[in-house]
Every structure is written in structure tokens, then in C-alpha cells.
PDB file of N, CA and C in Angstrom:
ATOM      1  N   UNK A   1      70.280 -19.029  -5.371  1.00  0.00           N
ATOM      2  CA  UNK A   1      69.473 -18.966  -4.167  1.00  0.00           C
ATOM      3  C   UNK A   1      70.245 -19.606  -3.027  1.00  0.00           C
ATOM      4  N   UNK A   2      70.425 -19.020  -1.785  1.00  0.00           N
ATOM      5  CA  UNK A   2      71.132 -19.688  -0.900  1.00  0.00           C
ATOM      6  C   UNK A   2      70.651 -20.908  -0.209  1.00  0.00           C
ATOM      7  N   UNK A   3      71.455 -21.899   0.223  1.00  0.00           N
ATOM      8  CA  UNK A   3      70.311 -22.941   0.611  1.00  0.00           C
ATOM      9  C   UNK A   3      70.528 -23.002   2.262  1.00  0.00           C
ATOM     10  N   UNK A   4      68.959 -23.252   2.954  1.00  0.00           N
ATOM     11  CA  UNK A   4      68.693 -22.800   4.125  1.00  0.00           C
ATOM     12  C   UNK A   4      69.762 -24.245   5.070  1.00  0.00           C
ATOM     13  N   UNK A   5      69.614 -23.980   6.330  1.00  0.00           N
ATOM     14  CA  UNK A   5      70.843 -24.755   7.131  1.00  0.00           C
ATOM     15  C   UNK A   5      69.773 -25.791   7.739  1.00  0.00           C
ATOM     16  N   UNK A   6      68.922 -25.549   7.497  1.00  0.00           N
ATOM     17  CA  UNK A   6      67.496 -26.971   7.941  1.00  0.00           C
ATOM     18  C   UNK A   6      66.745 -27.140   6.513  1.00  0.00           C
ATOM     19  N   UNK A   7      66.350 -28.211   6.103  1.00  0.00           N
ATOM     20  CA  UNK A   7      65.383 -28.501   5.432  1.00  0.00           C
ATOM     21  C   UNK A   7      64.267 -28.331   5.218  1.00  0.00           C
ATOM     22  N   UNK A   8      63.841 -28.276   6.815  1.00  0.00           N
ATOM     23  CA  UNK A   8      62.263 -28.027   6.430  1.00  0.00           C
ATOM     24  C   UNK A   8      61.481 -26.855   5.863  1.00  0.00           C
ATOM     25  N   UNK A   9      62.000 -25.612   5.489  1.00  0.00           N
ATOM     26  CA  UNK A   9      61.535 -24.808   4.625  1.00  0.00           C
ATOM     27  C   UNK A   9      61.813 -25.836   2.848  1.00  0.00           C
ATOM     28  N   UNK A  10      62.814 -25.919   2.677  1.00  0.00           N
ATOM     29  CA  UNK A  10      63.119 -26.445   1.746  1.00  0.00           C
ATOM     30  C   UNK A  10      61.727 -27.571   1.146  1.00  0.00           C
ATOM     31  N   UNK A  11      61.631 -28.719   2.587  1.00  0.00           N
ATOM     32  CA  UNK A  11      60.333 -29.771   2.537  1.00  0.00           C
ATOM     33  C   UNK A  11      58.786 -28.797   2.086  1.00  0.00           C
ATOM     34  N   UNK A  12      58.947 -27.767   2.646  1.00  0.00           N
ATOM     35  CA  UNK A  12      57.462 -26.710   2.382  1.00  0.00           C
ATOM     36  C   UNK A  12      57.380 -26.265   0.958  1.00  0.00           C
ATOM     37  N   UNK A  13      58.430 -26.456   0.070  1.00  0.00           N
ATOM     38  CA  UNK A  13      58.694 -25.708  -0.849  1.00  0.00           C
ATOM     39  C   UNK A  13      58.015 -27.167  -1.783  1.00  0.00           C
ATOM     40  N   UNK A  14      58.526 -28.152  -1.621  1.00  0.00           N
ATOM     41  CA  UNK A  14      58.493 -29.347  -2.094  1.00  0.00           C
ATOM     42  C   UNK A  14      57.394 -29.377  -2.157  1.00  0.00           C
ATOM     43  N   UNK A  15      56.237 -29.325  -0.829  1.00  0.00           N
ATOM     44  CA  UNK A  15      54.711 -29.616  -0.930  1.00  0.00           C
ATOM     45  C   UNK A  15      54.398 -28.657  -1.705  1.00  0.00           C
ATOM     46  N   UNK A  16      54.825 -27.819  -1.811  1.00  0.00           N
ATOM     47  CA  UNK A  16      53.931 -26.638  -2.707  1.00  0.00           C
ATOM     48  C   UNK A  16      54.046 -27.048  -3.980  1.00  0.00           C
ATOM     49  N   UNK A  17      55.155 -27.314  -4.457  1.00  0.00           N
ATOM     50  CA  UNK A  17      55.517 -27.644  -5.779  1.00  0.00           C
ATOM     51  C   UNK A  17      54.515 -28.647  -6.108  1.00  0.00           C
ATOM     52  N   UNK A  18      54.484 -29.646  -5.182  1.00  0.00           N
ATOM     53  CA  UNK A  18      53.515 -30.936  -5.606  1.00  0.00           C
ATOM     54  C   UNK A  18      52.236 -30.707  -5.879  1.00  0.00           C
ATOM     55  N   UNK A  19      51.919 -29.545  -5.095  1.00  0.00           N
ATOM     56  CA  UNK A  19      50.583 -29.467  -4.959  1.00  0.00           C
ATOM     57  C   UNK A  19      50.321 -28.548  -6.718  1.00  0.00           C
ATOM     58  N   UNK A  20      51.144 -27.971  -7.141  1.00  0.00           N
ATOM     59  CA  UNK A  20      51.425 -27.179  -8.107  1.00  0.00           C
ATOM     60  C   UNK A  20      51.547 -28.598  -9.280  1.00  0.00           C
ATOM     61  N   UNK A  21      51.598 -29.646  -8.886  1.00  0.00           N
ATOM     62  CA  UNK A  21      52.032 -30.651 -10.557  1.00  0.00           C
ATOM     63  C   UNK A  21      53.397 -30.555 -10.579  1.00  0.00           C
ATOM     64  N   UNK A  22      54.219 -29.974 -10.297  1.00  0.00           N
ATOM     65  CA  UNK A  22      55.350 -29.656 -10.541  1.00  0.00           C
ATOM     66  C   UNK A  22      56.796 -30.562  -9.860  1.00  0.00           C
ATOM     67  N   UNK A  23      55.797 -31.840  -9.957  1.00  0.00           N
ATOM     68  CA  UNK A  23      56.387 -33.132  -9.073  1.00  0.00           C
ATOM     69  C   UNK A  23      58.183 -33.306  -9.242  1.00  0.00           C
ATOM     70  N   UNK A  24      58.371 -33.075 -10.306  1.00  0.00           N
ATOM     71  CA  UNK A  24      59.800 -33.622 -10.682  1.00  0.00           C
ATOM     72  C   UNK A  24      60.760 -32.582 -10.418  1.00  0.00           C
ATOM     73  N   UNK A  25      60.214 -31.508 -10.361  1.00  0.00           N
ATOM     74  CA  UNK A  25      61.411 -30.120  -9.947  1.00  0.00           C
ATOM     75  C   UNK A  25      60.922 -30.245  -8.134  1.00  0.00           C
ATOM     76  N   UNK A  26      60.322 -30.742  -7.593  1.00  0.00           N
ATOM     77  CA  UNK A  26      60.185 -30.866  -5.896  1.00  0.00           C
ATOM     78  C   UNK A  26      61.124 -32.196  -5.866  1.00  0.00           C
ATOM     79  N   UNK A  27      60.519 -33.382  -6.459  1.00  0.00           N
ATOM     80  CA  UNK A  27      61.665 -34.167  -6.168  1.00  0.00           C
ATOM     81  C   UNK A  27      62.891 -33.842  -6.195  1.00  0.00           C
ATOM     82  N   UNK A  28      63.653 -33.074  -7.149  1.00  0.00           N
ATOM     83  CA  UNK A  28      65.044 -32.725  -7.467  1.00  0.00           C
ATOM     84  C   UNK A  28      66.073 -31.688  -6.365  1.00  0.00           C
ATOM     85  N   UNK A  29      65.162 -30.879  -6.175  1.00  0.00           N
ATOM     86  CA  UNK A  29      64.954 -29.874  -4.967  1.00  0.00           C
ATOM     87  C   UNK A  29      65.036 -30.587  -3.607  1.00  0.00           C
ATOM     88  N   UNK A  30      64.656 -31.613  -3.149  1.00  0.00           N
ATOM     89  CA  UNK A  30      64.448 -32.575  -2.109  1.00  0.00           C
ATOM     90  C   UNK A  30      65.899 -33.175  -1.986  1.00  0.00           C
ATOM     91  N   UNK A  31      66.165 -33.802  -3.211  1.00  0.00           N
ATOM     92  CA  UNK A  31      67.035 -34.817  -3.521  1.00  0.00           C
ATOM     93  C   UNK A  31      68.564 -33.840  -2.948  1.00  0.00           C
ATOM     94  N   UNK A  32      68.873 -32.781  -3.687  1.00  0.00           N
ATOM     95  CA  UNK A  32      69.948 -32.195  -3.629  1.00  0.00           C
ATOM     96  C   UNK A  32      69.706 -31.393  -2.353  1.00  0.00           C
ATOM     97  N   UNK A  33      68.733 -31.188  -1.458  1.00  0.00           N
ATOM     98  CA  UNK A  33      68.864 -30.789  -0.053  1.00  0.00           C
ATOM     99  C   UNK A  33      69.081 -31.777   1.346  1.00  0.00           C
ATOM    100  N   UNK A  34      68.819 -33.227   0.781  1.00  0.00           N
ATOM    101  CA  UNK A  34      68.966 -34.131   1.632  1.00  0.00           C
ATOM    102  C   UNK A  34      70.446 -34.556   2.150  1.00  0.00           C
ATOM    103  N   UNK A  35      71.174 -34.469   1.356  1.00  0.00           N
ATOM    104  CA  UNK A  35      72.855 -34.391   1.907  1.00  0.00           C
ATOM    105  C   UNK A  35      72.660 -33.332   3.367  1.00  0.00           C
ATOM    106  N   UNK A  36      72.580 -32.106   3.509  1.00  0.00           N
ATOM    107  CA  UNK A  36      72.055 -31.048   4.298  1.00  0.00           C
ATOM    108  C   UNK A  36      71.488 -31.413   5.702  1.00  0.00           C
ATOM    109  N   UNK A  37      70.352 -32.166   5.587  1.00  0.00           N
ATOM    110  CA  UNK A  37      69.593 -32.518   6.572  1.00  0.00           C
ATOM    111  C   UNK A  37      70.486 -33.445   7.357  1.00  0.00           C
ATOM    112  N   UNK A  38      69.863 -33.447   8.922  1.00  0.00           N
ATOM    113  CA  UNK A  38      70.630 -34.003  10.033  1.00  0.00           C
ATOM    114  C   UNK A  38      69.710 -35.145  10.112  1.00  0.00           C
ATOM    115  N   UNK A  39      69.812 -36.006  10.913  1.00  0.00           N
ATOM    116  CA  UNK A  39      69.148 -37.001  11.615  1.00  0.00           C
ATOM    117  C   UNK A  39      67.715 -37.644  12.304  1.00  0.00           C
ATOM    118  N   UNK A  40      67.187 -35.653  12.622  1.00  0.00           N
ATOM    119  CA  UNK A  40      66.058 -36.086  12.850  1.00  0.00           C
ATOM    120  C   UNK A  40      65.494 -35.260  11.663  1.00  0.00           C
ATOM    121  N   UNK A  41      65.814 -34.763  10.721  1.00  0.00           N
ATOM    122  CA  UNK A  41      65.109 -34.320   9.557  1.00  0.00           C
ATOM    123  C   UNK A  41      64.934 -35.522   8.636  1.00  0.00           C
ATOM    124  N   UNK A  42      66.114 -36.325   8.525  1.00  0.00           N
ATOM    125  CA  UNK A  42      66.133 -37.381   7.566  1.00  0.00           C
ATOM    126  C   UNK A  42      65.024 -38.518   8.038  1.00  0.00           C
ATOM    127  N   UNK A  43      64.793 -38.299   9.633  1.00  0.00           N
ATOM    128  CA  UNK A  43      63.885 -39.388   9.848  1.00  0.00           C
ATOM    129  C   UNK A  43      62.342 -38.944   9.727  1.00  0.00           C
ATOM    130  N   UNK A  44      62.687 -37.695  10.127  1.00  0.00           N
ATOM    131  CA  UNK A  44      61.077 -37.542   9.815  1.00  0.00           C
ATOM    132  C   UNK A  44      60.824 -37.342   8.267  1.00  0.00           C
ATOM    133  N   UNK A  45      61.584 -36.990   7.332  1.00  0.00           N
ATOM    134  CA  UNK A  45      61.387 -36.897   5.790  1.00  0.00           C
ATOM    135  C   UNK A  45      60.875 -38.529   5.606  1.00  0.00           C
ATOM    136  N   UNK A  46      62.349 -39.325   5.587  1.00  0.00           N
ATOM    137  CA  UNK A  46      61.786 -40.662   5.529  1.00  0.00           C
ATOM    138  C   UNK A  46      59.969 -41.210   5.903  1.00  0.00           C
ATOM    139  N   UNK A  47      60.050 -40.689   6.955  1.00  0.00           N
ATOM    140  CA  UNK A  47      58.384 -40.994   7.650  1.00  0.00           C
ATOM    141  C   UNK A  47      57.357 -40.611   7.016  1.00  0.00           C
ATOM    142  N   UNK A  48      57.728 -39.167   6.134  1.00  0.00           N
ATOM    143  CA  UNK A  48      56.320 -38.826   5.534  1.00  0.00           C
ATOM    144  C   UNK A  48      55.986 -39.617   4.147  1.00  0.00           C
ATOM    145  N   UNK A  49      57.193 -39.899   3.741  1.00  0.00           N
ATOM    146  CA  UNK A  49      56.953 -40.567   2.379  1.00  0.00           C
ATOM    147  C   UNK A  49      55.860 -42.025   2.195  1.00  0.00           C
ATOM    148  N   UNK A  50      55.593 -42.385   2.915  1.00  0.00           N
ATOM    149  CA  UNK A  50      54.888 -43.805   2.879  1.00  0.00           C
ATOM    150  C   UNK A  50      53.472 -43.035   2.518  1.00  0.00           C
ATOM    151  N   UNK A  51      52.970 -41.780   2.732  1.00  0.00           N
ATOM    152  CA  UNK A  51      51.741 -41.435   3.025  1.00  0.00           C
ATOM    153  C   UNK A  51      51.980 -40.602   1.316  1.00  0.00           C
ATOM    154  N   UNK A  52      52.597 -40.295   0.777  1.00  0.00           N
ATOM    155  CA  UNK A  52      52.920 -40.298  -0.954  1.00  0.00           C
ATOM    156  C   UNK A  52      53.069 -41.402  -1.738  1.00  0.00           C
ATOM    157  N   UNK A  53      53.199 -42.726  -1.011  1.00  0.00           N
ATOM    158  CA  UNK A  53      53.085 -44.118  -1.854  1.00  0.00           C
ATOM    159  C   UNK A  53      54.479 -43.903  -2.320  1.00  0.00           C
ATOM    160  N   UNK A  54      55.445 -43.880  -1.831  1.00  0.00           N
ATOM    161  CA  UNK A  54      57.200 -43.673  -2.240  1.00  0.00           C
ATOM    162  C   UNK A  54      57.602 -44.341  -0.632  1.00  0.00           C
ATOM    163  N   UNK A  55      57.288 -45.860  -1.371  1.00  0.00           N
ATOM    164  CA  UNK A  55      57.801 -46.440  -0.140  1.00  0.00           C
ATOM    165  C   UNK A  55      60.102 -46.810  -0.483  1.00  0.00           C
ATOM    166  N   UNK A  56      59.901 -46.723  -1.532  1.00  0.00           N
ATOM    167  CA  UNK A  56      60.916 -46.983  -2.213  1.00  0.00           C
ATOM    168  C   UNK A  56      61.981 -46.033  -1.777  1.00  0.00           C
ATOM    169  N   UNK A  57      61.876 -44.969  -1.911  1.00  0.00           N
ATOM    170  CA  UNK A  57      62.163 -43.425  -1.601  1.00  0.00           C
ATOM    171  C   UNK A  57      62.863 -43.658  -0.211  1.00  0.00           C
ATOM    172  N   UNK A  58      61.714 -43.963   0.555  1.00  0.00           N
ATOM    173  CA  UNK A  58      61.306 -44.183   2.040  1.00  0.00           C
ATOM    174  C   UNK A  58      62.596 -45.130   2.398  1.00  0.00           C
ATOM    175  N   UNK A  59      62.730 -46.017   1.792  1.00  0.00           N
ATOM    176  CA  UNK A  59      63.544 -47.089   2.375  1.00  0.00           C
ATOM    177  C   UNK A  59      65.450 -46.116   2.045  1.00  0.00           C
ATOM    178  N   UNK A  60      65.274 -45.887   0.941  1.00  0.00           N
ATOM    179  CA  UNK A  60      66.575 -45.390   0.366  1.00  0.00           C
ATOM    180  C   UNK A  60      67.314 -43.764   1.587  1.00  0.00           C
ATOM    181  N   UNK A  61      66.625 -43.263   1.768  1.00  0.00           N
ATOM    182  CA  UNK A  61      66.342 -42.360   2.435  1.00  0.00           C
ATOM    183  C   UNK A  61      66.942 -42.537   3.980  1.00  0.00           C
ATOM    184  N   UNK A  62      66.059 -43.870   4.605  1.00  0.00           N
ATOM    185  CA  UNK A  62      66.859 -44.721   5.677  1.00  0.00           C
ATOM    186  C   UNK A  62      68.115 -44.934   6.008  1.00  0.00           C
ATOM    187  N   UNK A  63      67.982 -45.236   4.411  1.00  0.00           N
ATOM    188  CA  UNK A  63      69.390 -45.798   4.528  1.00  0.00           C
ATOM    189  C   UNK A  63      70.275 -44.693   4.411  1.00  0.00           C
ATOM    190  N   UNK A  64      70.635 -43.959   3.743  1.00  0.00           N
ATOM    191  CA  UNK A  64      70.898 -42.494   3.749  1.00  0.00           C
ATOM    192  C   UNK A  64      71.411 -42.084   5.285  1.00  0.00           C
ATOM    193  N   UNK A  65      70.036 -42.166   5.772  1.00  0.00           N
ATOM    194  CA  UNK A  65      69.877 -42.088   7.503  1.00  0.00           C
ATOM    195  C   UNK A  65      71.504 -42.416   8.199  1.00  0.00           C
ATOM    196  N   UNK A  66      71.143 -43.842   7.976  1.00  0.00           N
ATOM    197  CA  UNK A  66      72.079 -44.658   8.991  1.00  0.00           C
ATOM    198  C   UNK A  66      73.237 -44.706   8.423  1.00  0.00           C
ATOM    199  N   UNK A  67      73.850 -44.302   7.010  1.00  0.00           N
ATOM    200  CA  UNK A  67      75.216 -44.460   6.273  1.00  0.00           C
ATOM    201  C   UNK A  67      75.653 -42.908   6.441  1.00  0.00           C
ATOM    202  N   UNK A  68      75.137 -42.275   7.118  1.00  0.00           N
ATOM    203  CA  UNK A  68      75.428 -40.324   7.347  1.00  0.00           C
ATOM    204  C   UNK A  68      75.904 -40.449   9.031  1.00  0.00           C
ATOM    205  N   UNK A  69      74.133 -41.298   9.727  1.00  0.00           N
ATOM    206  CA  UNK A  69      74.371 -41.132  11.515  1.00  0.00           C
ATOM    207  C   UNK A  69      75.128 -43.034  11.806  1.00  0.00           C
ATOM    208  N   UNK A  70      75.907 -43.471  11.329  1.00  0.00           N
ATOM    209  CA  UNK A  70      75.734 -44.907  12.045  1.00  0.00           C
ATOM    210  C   UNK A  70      75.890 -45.210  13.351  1.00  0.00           C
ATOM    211  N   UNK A  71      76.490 -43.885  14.273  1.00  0.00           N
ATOM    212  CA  UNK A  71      77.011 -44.146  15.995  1.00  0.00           C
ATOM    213  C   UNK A  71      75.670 -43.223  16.524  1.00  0.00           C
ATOM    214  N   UNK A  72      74.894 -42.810  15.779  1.00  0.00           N
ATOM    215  CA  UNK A  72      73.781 -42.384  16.265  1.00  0.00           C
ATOM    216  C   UNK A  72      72.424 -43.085  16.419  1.00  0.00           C
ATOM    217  N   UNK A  73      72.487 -44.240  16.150  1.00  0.00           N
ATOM    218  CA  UNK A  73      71.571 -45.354  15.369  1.00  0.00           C
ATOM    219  C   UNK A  73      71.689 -46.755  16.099  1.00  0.00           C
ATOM    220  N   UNK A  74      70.467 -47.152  16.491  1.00  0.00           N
ATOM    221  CA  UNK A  74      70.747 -48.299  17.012  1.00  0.00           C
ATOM    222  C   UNK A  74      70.832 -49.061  15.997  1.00  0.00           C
ATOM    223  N   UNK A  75      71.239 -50.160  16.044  1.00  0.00           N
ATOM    224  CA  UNK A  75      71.240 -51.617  15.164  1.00  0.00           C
ATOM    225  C   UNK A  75      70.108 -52.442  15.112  1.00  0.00           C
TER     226      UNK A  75
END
């Protein structure tokens, strides 16, 4: 399957899956599309996670963020 040049279809695919039970093949799917995502995808991904109780995720994700954008990023 080719993988799209934005995430957020990819993120739609994810909710569906979840909503499907199918938690661990959305996480995996997420995981290996997040390299992909730019800056303001990674921040808004990061953002939704607190509201899934994956604050953990959330933080790692950040960081992700700022070790991909660091001259894009304030301090």
C-alpha cells in the first residue's frame, strides 16, 4: 500500500481501527507513519493523545517533535 505524504488520512485510519478494537494494528500503523509527519502534524498528533489517556505516548512523541524540528522550536 503506498504511504500517503501527510498523515492525517493515515490518523483517520487509526481512529477507525480503534473504534474497530483493533488497537494494536492502529498503534503500529501510527508508529511507522510518524517518521513521515512534519511539525505541525506531530504537534497536533501529540495533542490528541492526552484525550486517549497515552500521556506517555504524548510526551515521547514531543520529543520526537523537537529531535526531527529543533531550529523550528522554541526552547
Amino acid at each position: 500500500m503506498p504511504v500517503p505524504k501527510k498523515t492525517q488520512p493515515i490518523q483517520t485510519g487509526r481512529q477507525i481501527l480503534n473504534k474497530l478494537g483493533r488497537t494494536a494494528e492502529a498503534d503500529a500503523i501510527m508508529n511507522a507513519a510518524l517518521p513521515l509527519a512534519d511539525l505541525q502534524e506531530l504537534h497536533a498528533y501529540a495533542r490528541s493523545l492526552p484525550q486517549q489517556k497515552k500521556a506517555r505516548e504524548e510526551l515521547e512523541v514531543f520529543k520526537m517533535n523537537f529531535q526531527k524540528n529543533p531550529n523550528d522550536l522554541q526552547h
